[in-house]
N, C-alpha and C. Protein backbone atom coordinates (compact mmCIF):
# COMPACT_ATOMS: atom_id res chain seq x y z
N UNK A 1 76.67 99.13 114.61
CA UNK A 1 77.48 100.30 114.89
C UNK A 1 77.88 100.95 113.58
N UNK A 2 77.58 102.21 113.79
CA UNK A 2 77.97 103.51 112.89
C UNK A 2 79.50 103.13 112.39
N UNK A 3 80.29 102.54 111.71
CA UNK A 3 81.65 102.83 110.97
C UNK A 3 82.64 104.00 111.01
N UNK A 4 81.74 104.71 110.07
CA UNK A 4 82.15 106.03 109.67
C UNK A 4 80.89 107.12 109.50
N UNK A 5 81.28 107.93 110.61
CA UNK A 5 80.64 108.86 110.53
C UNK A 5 80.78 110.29 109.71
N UNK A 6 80.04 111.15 109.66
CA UNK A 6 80.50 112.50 109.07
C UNK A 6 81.49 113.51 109.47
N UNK A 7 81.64 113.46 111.04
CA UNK A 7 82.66 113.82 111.70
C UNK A 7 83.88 112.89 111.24
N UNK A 8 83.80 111.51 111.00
CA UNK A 8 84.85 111.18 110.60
C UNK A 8 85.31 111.40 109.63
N UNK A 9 84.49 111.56 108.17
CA UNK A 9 84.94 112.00 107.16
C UNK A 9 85.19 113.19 106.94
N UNK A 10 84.83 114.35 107.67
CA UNK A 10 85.12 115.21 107.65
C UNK A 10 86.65 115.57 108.41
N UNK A 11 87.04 114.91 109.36
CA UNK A 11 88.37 114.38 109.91
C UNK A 11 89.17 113.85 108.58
N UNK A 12 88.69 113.17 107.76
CA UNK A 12 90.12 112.33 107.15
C UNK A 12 89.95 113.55 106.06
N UNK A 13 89.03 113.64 105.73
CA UNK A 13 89.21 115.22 104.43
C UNK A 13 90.35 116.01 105.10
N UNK A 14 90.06 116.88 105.90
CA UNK A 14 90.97 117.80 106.70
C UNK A 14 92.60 117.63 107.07
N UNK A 15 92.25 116.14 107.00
CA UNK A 15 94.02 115.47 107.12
C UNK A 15 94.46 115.60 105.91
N UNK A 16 93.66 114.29 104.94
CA UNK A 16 93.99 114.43 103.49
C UNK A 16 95.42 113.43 103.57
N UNK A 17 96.26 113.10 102.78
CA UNK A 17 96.81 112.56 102.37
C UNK A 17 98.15 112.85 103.24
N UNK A 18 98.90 111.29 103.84
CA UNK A 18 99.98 111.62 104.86
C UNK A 18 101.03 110.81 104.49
N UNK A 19 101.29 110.54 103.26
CA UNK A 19 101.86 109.68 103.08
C UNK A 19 103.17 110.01 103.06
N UNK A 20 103.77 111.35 103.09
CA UNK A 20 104.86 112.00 103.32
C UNK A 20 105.51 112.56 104.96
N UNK A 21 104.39 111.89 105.75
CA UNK A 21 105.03 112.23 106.68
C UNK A 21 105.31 110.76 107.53
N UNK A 22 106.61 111.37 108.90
CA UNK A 22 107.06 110.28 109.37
C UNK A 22 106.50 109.71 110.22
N UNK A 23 105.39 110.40 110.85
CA UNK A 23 104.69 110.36 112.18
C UNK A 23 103.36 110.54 111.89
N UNK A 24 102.50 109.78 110.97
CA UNK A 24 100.82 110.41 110.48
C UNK A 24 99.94 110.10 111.68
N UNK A 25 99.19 111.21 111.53
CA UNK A 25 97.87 111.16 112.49
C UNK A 25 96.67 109.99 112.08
N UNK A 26 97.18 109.16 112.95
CA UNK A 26 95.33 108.08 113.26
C UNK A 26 94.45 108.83 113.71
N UNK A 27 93.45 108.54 112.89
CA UNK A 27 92.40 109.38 112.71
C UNK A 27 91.46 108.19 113.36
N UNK A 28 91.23 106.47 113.48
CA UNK A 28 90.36 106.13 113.95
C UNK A 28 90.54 104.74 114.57
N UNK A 29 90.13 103.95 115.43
CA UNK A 29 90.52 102.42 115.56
C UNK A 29 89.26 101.99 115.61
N UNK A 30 89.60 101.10 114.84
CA UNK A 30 88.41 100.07 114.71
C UNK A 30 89.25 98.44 115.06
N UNK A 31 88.25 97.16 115.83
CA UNK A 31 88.89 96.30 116.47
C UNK A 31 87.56 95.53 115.96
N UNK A 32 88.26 93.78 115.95
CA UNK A 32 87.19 92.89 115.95
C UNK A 32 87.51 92.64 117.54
N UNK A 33 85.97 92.48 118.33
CA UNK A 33 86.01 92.64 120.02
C UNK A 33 86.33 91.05 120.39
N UNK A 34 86.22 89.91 119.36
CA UNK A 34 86.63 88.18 119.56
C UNK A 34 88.09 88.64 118.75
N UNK A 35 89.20 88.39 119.76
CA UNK A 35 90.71 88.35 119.22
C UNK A 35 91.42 89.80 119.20
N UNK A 36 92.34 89.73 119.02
CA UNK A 36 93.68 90.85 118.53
C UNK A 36 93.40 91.54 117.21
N UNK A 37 92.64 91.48 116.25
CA UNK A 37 92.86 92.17 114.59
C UNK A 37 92.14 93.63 115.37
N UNK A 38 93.09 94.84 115.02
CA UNK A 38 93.10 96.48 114.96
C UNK A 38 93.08 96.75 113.93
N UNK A 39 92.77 97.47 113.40
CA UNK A 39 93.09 98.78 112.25
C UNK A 39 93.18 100.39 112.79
N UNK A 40 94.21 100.85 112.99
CA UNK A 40 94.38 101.88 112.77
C UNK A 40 94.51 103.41 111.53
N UNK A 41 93.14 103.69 111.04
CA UNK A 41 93.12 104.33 109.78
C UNK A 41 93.45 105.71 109.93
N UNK A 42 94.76 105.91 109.02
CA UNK A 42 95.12 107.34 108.68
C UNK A 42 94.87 107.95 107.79
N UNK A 43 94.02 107.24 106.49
CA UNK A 43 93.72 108.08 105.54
C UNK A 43 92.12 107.29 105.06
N UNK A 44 91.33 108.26 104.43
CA UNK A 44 90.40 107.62 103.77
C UNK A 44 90.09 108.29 102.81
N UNK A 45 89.12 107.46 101.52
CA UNK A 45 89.14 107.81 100.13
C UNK A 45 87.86 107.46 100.07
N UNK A 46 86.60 108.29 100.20
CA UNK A 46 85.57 108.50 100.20
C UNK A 46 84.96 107.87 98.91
N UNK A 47 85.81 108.06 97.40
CA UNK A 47 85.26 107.75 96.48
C UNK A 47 86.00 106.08 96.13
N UNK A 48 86.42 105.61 96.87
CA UNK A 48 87.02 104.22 96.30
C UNK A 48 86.25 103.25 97.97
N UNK A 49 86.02 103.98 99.35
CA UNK A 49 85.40 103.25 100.33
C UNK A 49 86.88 102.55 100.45
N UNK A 50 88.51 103.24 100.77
CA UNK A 50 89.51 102.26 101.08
C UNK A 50 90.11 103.44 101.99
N UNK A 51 90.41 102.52 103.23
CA UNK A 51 91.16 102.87 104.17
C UNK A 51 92.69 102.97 103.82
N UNK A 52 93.95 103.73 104.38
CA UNK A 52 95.27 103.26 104.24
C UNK A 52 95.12 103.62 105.93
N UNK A 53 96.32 102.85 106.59
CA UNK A 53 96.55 102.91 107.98
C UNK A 53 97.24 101.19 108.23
N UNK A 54 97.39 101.31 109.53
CA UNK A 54 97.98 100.12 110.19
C UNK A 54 97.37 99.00 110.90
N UNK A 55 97.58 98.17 110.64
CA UNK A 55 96.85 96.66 110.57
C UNK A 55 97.93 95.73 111.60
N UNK A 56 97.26 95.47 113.08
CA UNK A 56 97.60 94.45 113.33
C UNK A 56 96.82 92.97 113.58
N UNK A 57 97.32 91.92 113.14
CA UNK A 57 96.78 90.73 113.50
C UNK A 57 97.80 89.76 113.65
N UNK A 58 97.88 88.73 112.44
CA UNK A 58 99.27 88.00 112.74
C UNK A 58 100.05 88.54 113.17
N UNK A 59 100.51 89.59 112.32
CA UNK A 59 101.62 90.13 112.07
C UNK A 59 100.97 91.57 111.26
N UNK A 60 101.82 92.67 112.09
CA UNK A 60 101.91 94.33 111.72
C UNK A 60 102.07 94.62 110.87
N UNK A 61 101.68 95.44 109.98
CA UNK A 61 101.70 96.13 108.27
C UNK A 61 101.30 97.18 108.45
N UNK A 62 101.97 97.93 107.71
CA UNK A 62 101.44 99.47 106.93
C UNK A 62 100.45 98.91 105.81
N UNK A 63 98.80 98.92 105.50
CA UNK A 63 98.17 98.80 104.27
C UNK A 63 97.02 99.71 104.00
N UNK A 64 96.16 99.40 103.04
CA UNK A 64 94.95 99.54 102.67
C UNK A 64 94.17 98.16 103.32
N UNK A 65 92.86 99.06 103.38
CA UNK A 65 91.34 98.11 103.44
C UNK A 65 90.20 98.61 103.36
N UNK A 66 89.25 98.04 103.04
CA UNK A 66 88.11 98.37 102.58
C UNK A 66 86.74 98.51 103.95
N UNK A 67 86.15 99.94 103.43
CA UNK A 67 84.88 99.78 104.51
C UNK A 67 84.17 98.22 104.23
N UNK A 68 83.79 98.40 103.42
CA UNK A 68 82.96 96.68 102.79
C UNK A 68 83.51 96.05 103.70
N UNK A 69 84.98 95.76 103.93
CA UNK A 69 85.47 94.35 104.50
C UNK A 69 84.85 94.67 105.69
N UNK A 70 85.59 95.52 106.49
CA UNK A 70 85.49 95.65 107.83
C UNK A 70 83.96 95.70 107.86
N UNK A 71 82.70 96.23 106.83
CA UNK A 71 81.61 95.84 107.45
C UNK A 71 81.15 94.63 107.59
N UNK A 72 81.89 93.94 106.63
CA UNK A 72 81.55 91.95 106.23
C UNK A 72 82.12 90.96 107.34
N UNK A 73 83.33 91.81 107.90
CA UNK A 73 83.71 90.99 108.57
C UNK A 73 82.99 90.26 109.92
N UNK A 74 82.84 89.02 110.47
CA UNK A 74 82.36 88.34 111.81
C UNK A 74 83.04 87.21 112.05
N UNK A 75 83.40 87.41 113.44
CA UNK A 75 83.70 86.58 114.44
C UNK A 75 83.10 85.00 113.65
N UNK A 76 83.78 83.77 114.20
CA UNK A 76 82.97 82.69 114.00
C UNK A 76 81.82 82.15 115.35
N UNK A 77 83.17 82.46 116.36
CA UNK A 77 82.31 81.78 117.46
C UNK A 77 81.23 82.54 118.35
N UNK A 78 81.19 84.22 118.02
CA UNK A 78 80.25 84.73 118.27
C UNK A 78 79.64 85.35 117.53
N UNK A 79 79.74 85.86 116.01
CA UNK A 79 79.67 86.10 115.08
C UNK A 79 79.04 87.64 115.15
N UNK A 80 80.33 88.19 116.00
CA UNK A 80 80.35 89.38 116.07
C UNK A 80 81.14 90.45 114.66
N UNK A 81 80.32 91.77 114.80
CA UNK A 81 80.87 92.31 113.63
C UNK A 81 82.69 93.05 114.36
N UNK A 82 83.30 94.38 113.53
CA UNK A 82 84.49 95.53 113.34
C UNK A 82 83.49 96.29 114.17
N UNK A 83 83.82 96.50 115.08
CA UNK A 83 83.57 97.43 116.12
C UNK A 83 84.52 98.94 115.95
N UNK A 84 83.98 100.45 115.77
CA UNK A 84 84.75 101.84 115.63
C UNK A 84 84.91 101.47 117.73
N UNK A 85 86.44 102.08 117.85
CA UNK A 85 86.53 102.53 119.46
C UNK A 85 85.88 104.00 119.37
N UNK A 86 84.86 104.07 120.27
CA UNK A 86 84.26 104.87 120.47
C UNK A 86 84.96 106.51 121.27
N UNK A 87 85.80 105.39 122.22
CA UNK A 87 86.87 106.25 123.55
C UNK A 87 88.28 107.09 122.40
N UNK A 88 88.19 106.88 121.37
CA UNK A 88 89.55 106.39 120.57
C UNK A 88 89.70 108.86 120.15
N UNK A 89 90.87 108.62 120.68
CA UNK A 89 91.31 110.31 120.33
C UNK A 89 91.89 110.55 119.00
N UNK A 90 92.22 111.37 117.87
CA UNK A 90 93.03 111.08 117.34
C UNK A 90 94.64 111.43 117.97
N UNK A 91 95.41 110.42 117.49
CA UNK A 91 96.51 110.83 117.89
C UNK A 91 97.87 110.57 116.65
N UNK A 92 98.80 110.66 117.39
CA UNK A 92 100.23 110.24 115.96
C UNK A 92 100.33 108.98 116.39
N UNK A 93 100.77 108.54 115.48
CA UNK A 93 100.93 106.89 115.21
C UNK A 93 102.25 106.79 116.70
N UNK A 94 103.50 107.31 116.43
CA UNK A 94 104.14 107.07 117.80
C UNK A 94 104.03 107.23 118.78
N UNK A 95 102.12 107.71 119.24
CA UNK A 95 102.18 107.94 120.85
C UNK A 95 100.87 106.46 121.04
N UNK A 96 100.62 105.72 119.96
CA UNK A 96 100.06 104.46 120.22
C UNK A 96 100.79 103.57 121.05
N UNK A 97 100.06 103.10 122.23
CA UNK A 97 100.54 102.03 122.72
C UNK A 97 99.88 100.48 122.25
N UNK A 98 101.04 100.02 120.74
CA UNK A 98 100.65 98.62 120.24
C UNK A 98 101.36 97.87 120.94
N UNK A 99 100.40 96.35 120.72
CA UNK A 99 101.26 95.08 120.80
C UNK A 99 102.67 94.85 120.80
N UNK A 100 103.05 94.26 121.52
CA UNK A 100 104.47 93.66 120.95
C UNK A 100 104.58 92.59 120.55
């Protein structure tokens, strides 16, 4: 599966940098499909290949991550790859329905 597409990058260009606001637009979800780990990416940096956006697994964070990772990453017991949600709209981070 395609990651990041041109429509997507052309999406996070157009956003550009949100780090000033209270409510930033997710621009994409990507999920490992064995378990709970999300990423929700609101920004991307074409020339460094690093995501900033929201990360749940253990435990919820605001961070960075890397395309590399999410392409490296696999499952053990099915050794599945980071799946992009295909269905996925962009929306503002407060109309996500996360985990509790």
């Amino acid at each position: 599966m395609k990651l990041l597409t041109s429509s997507l990058l052309k999406q996070f260009a157009d956003v550009g940098c949100q780090c000033d606001k209270d409510d930033p637009l997710v621009i994409a979800k990507y999920f490992l499909p064995e378990g709970y780990w999300t990423w929700y990416a609101t920004e991307y940096d074409p020339e460094t290949g690093i995501f900033f956006g929201y990360v749940v697994g253990y435990f919820s964070e605001w961070g960075s991550f890397s395309l590399a990772d999410l392409k490296s990453l696999r499952t053990k017991s099915l050794n599945l790859g980071i799946e992009r949600d295909l269905h996925f709209e962009p929306t503002s981070f407060s109309k996500l329905k996360l985990p509790t």
